[in-house]
C-alpha atoms as a PDB file:
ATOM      1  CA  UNK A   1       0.000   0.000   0.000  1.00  0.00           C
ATOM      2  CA  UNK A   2       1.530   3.379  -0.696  1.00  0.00           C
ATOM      3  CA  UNK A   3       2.610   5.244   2.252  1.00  0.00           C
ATOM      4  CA  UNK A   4      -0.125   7.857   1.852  1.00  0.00           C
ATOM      5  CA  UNK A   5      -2.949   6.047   1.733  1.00  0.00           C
ATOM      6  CA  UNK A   6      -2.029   3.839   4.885  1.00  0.00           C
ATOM      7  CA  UNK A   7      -2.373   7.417   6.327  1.00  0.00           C
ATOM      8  CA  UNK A   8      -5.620   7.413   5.833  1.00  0.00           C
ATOM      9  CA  UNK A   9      -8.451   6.508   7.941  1.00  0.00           C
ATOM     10  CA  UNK A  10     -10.789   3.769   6.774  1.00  0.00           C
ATOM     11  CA  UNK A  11     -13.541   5.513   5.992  1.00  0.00           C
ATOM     12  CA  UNK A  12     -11.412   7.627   3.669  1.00  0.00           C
ATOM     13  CA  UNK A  13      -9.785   4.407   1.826  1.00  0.00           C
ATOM     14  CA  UNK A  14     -13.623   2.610   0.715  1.00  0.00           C
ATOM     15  CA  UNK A  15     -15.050   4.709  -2.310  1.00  0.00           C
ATOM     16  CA  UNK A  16     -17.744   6.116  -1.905  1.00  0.00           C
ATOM     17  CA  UNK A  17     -20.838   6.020  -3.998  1.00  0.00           C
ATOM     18  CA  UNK A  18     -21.426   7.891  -6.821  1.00  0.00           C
ATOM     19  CA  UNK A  19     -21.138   8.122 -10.647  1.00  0.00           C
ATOM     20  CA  UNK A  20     -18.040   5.054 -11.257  1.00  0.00           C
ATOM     21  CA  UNK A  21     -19.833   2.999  -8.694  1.00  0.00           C
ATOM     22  CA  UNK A  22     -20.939   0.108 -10.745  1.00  0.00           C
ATOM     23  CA  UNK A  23     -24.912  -0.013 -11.150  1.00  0.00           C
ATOM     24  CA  UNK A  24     -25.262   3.999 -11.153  1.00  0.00           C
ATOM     25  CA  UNK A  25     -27.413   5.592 -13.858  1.00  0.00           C
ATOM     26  CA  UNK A  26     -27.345   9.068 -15.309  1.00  0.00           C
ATOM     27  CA  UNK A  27     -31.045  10.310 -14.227  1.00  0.00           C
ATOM     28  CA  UNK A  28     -32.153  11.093 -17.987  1.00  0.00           C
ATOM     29  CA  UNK A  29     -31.190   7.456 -19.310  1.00  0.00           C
ATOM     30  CA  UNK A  30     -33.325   6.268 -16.674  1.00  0.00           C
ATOM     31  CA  UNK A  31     -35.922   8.039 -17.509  1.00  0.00           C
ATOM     32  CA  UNK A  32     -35.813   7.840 -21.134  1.00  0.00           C
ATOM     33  CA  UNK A  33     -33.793   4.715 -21.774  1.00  0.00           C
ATOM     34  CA  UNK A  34     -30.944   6.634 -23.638  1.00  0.00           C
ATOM     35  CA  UNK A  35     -29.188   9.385 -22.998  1.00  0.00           C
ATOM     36  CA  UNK A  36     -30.352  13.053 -23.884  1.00  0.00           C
ATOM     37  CA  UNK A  37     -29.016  15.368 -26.610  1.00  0.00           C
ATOM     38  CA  UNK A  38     -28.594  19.198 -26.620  1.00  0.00           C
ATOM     39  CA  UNK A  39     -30.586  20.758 -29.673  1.00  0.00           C
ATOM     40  CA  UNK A  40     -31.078  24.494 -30.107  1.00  0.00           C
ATOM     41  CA  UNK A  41     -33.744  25.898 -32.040  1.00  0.00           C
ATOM     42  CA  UNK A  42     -32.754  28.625 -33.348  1.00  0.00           C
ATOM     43  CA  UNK A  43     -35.678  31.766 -35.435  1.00  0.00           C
ATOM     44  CA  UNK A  44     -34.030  33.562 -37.925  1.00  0.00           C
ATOM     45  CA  UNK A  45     -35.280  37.749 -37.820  1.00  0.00           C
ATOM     46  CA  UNK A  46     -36.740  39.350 -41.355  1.00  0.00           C
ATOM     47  CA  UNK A  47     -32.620  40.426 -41.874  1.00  0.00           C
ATOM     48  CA  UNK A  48     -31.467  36.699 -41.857  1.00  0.00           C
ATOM     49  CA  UNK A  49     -29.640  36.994 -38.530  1.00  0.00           C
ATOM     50  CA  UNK A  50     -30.600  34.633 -35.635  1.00  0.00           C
ATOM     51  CA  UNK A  51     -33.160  36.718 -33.241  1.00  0.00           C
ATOM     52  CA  UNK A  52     -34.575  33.631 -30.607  1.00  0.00           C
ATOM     53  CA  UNK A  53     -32.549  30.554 -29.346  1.00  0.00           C
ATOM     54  CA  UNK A  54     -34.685  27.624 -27.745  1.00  0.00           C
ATOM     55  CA  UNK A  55     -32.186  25.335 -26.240  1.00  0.00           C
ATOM     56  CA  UNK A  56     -33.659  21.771 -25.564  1.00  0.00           C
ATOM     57  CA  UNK A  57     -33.245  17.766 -24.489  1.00  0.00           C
ATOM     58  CA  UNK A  58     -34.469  15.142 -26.491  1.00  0.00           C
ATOM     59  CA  UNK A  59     -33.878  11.760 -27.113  1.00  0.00           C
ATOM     60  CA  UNK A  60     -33.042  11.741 -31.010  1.00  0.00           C
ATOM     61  CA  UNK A  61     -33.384  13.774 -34.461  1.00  0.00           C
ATOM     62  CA  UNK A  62     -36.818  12.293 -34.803  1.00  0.00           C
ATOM     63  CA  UNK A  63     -38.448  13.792 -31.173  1.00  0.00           C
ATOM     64  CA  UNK A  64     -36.602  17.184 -31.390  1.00  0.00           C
ATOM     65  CA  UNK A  65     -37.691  17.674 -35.073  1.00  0.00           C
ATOM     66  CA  UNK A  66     -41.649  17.367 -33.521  1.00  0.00           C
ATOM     67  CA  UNK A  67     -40.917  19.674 -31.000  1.00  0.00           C
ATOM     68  CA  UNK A  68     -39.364  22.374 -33.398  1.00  0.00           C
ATOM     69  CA  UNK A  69     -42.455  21.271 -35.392  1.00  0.00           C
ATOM     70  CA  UNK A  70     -44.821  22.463 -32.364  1.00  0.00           C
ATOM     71  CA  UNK A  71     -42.442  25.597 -31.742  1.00  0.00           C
ATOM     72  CA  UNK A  72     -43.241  27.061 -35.311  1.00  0.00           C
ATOM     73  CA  UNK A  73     -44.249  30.812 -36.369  1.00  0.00           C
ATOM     74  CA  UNK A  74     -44.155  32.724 -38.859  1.00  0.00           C
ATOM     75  CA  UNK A  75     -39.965  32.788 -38.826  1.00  0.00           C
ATOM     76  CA  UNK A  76     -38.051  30.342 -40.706  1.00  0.00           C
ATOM     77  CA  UNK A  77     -36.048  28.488 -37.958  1.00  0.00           C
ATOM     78  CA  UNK A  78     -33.033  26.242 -37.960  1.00  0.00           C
ATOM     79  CA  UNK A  79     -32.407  22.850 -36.097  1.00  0.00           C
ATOM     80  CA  UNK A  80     -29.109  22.347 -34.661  1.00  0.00           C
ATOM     81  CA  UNK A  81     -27.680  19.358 -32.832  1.00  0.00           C
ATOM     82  CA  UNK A  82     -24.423  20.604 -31.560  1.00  0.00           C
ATOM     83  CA  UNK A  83     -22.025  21.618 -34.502  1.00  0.00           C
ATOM     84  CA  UNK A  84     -24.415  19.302 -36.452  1.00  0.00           C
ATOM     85  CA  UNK A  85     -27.480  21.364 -38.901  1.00  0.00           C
ATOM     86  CA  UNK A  86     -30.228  19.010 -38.197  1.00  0.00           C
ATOM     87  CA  UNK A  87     -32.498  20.551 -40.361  1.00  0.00           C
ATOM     88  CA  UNK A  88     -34.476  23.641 -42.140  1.00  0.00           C
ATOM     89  CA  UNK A  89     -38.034  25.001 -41.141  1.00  0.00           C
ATOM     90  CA  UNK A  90     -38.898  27.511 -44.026  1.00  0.00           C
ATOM     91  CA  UNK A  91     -41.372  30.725 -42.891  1.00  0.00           C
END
C-alpha cells in the first residue's frame, strides 16, 4: 500500500458512492432509456440573422424535429444538434 494512503483513515480508503460505482445511472437514461441530446432551435429575424434561441433535451433527431415542429411561427427556424445542422423550417 503506498505510504499515503495507509495514512488514511478507513472511511477515507472505501469509495464512496457515486457516478463510477458500478450499477449507477445518469437520471435522464433512466428516464428515457438513452441518454439526452442538446438541440437548439434557433428563429431567424426578417434580416437573416438569428433573433430567438430555444435550447432543448431530447432523445433523437426524430423527437426534437416534432418539437421544433410544435415551436413554429411565422420565422423560418433552424435545427441544430451541436455543430451538427439538423435541419431547415422555411417561414
Amino acid at each position: 500500500m503506498p505510504g499515503w494512503l495507509s495514512n488514511l483513515r478507513d472511511h477515507e480508503r472505501k469509495p464512496r458512492a457515486g457516478i463510477f460505482q458500478a450499477g449507477f445511472v445518469w437520471p435522464w437514461v433512466a428516464l428515457s432509456g438513452s441518454p439526452m441530446h442538446t438541440y437548439r432551435l434557433y428563429f431567424h429575424g426578417g434580416d437573416g440573422h438569428f433573433v430567438d434561441v430555444v435550447p432543448y433535451e431530447c432523445a433523437g433527431d426524430d423527437e426534437a424535429i416534432c418539437f421544433a415542429r410544435e415551436q413554429a411561427d411565422h420565422r423560418p427556424m433552424e435545427l441544430w444538434q451541436q455543430a451538427r445542422k439538423v435541419t431547415d423550417f422555411p417561414a
